[in-house]
C-alpha atoms as a PDB file:
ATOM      1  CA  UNK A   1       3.289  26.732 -32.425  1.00  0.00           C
ATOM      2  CA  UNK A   2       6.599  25.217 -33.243  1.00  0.00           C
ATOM      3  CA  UNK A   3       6.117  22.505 -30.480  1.00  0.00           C
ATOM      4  CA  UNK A   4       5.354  19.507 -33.109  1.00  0.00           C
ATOM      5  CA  UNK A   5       2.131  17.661 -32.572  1.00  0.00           C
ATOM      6  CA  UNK A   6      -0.793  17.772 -30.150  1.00  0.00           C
ATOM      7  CA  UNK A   7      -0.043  14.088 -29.417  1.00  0.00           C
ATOM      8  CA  UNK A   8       3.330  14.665 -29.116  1.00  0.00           C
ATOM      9  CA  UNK A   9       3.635  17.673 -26.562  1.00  0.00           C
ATOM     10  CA  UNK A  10       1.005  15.816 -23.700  1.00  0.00           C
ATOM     11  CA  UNK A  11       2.370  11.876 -24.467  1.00  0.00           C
ATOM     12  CA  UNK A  12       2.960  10.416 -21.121  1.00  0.00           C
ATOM     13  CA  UNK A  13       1.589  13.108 -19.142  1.00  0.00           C
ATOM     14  CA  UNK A  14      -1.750  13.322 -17.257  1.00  0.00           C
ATOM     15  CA  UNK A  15      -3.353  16.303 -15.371  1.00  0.00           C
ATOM     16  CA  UNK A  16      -0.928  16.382 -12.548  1.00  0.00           C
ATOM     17  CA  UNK A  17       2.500  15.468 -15.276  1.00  0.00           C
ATOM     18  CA  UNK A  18       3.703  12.237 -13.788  1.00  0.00           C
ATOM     19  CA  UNK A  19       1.158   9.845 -15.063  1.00  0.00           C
ATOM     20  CA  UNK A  20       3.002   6.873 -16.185  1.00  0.00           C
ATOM     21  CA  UNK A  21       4.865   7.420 -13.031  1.00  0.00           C
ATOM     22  CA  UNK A  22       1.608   7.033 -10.761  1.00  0.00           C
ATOM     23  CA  UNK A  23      -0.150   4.347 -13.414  1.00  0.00           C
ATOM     24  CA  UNK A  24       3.668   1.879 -12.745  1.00  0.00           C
ATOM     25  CA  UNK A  25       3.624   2.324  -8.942  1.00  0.00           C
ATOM     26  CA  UNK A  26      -0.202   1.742  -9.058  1.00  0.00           C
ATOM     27  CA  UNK A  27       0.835  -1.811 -11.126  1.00  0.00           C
ATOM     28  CA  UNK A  28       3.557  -2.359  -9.186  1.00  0.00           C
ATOM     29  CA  UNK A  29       2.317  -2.661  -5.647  1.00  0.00           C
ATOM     30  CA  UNK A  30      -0.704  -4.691  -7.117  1.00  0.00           C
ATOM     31  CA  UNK A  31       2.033  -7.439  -7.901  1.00  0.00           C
ATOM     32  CA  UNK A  32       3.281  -6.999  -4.541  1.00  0.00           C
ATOM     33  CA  UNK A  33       0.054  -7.200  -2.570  1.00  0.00           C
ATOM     34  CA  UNK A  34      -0.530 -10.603  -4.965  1.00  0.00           C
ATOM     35  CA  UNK A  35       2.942 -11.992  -3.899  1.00  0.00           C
ATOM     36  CA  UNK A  36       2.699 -11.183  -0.432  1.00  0.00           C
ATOM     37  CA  UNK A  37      -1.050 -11.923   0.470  1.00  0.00           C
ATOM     38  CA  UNK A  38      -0.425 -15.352  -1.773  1.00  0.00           C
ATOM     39  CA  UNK A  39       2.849 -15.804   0.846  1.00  0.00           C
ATOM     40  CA  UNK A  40       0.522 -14.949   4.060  1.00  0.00           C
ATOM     41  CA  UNK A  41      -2.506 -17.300   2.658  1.00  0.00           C
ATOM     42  CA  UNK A  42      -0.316 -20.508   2.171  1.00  0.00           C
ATOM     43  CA  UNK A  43       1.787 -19.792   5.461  1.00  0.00           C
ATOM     44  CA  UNK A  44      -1.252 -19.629   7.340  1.00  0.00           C
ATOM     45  CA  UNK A  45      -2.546 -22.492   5.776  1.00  0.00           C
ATOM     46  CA  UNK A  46       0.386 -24.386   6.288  1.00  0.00           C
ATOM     47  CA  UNK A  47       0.448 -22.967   9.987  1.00  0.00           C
ATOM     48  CA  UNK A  48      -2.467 -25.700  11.171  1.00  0.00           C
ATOM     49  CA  UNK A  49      -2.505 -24.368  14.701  1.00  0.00           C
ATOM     50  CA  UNK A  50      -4.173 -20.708  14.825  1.00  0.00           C
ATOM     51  CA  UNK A  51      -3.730 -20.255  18.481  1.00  0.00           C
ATOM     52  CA  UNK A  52      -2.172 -16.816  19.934  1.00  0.00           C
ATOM     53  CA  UNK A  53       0.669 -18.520  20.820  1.00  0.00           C
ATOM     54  CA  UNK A  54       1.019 -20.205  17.043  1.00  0.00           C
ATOM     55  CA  UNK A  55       0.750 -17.330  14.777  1.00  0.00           C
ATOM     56  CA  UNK A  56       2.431 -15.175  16.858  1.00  0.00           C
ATOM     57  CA  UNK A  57       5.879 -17.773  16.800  1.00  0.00           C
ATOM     58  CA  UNK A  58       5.494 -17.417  13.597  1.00  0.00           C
ATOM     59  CA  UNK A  59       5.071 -13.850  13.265  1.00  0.00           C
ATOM     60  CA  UNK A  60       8.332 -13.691  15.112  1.00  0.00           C
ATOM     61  CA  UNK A  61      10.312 -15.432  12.419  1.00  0.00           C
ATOM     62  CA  UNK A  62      12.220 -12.929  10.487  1.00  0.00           C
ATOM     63  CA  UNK A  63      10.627 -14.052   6.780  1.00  0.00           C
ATOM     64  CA  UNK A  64       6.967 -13.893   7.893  1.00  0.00           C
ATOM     65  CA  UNK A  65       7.555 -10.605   9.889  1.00  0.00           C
ATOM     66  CA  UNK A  66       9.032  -9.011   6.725  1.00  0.00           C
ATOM     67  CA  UNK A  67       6.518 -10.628   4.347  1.00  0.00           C
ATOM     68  CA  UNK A  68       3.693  -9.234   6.722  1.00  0.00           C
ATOM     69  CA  UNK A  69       5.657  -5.823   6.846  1.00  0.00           C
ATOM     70  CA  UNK A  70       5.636  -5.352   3.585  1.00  0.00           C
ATOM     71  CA  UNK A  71       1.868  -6.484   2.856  1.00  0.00           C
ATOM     72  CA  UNK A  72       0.822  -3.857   5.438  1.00  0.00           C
ATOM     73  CA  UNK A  73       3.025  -1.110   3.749  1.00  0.00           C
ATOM     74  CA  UNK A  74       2.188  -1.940  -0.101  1.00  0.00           C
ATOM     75  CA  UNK A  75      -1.648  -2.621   0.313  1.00  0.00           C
ATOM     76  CA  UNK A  76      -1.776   1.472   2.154  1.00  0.00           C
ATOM     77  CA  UNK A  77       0.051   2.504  -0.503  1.00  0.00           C
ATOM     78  CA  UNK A  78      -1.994   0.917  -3.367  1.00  0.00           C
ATOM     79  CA  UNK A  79      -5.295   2.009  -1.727  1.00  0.00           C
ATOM     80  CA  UNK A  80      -3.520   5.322  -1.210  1.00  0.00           C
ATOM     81  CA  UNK A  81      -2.607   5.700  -4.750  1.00  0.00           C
ATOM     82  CA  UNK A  82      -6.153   4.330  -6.194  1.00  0.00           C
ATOM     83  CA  UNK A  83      -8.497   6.837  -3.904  1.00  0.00           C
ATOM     84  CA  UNK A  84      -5.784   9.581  -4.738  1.00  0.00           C
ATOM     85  CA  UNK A  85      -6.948   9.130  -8.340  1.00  0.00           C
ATOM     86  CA  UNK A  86     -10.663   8.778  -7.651  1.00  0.00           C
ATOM     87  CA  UNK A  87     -10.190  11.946  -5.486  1.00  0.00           C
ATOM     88  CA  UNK A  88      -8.523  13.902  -8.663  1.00  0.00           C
ATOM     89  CA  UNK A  89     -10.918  12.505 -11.327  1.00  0.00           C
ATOM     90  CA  UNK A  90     -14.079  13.641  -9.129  1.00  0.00           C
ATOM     91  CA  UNK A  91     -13.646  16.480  -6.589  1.00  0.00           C
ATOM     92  CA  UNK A  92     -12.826  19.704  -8.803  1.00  0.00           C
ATOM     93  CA  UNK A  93     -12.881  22.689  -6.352  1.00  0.00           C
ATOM     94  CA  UNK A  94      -9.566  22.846  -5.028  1.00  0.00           C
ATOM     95  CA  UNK A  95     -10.286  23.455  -1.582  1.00  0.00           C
ATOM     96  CA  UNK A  96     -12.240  20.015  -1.169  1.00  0.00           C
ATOM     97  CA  UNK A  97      -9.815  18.362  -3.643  1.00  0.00           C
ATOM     98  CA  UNK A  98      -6.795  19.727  -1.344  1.00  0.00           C
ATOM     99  CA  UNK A  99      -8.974  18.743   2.067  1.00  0.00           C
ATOM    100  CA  UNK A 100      -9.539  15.284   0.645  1.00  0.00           C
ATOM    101  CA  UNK A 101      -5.956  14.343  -0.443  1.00  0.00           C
ATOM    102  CA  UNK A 102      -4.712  15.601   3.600  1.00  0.00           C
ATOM    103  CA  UNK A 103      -7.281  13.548   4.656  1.00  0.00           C
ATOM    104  CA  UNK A 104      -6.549  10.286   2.540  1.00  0.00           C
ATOM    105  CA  UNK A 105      -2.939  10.560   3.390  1.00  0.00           C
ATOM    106  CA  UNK A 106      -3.222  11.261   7.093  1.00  0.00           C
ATOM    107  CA  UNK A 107      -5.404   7.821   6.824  1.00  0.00           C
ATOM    108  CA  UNK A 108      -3.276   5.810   4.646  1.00  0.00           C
ATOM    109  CA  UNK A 109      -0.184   6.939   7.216  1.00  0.00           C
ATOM    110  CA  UNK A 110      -2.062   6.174  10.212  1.00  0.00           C
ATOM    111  CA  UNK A 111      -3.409   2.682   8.907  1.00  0.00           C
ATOM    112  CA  UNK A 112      -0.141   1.390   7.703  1.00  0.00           C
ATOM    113  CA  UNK A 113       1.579   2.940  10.814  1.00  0.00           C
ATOM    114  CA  UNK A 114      -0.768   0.984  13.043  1.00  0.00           C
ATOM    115  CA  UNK A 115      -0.324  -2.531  11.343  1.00  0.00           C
ATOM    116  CA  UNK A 116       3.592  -1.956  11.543  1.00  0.00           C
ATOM    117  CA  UNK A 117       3.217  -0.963  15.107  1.00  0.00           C
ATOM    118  CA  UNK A 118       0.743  -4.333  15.772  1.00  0.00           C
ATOM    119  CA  UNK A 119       3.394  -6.647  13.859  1.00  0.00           C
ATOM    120  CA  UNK A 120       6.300  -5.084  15.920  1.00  0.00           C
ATOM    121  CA  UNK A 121       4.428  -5.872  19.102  1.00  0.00           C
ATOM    122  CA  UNK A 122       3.343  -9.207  17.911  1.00  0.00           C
ATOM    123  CA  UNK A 123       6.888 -10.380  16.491  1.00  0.00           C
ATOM    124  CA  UNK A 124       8.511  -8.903  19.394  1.00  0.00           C
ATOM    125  CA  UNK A 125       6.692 -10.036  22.567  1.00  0.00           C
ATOM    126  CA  UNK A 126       6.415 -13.762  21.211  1.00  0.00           C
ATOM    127  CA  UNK A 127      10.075 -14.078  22.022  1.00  0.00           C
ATOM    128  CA  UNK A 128       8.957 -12.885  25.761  1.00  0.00           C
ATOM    129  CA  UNK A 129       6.814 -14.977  26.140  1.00  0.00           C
END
């Protein structure tokens, strides 16, 4: 053996070998989605008016655009992260497990891709109008 303990050759690794890696980004966008979704609830309720025209001048406002941004791109990735692990633990044929993670990522892109591409359009055609 020659390796020391059991304990000692597998600490900090899971199945894949980046496990504390996956478990801190996991923990870190959950703090993110808190401070950004707390940022977007007491904007909005400080916002009053929830016309069109409203939150879209204030979408165009370089803080809330960013703040928005960033919601949109840590939620995907936390959901991304969290299924990715559900997908691991559960599916073990590595066909359906392979299928399954292209799938979740191709949907995680998309999503968070859409929601920049809707913010763009919002923060940038409220100055147009």
């Amino acid at each position: 053996m020659g390796n020391g303990t059991s304990i000692g050759r597998v600490r900090g690794l899971g199945a894949a070998h980046q496990g504390p890696h996956h478990w801190l980004v996991q923990r870190f966008t959950a703090v993110g989605n808190l401070v950004t979704v707390l940022f977007l609830g007491l904007s909005l309720a400080l916002l009053g008016d929830y016309s069109y025209a409203s939150v879209s001048g204030w979408l165009s406002s370089p803080l809330p655009a960013f703040m928005v941004t960033l919601l949109v791109i840590s939620t995907f990735w936390h959901a991304k992260l969290g299924l990715q692990v559900l997908i691991e633990d559960y599916l073990h044929e590595a066909g359906t497990k392979f299928a399954a993670i292209l799938l979740l990522n191709i949907a995680s892109f998309a999503g968070a891709a859409f929601g920049l591409f809707c913010i763009a359009r919002l923060a940038f055609s409220a100055g147009a109008a």
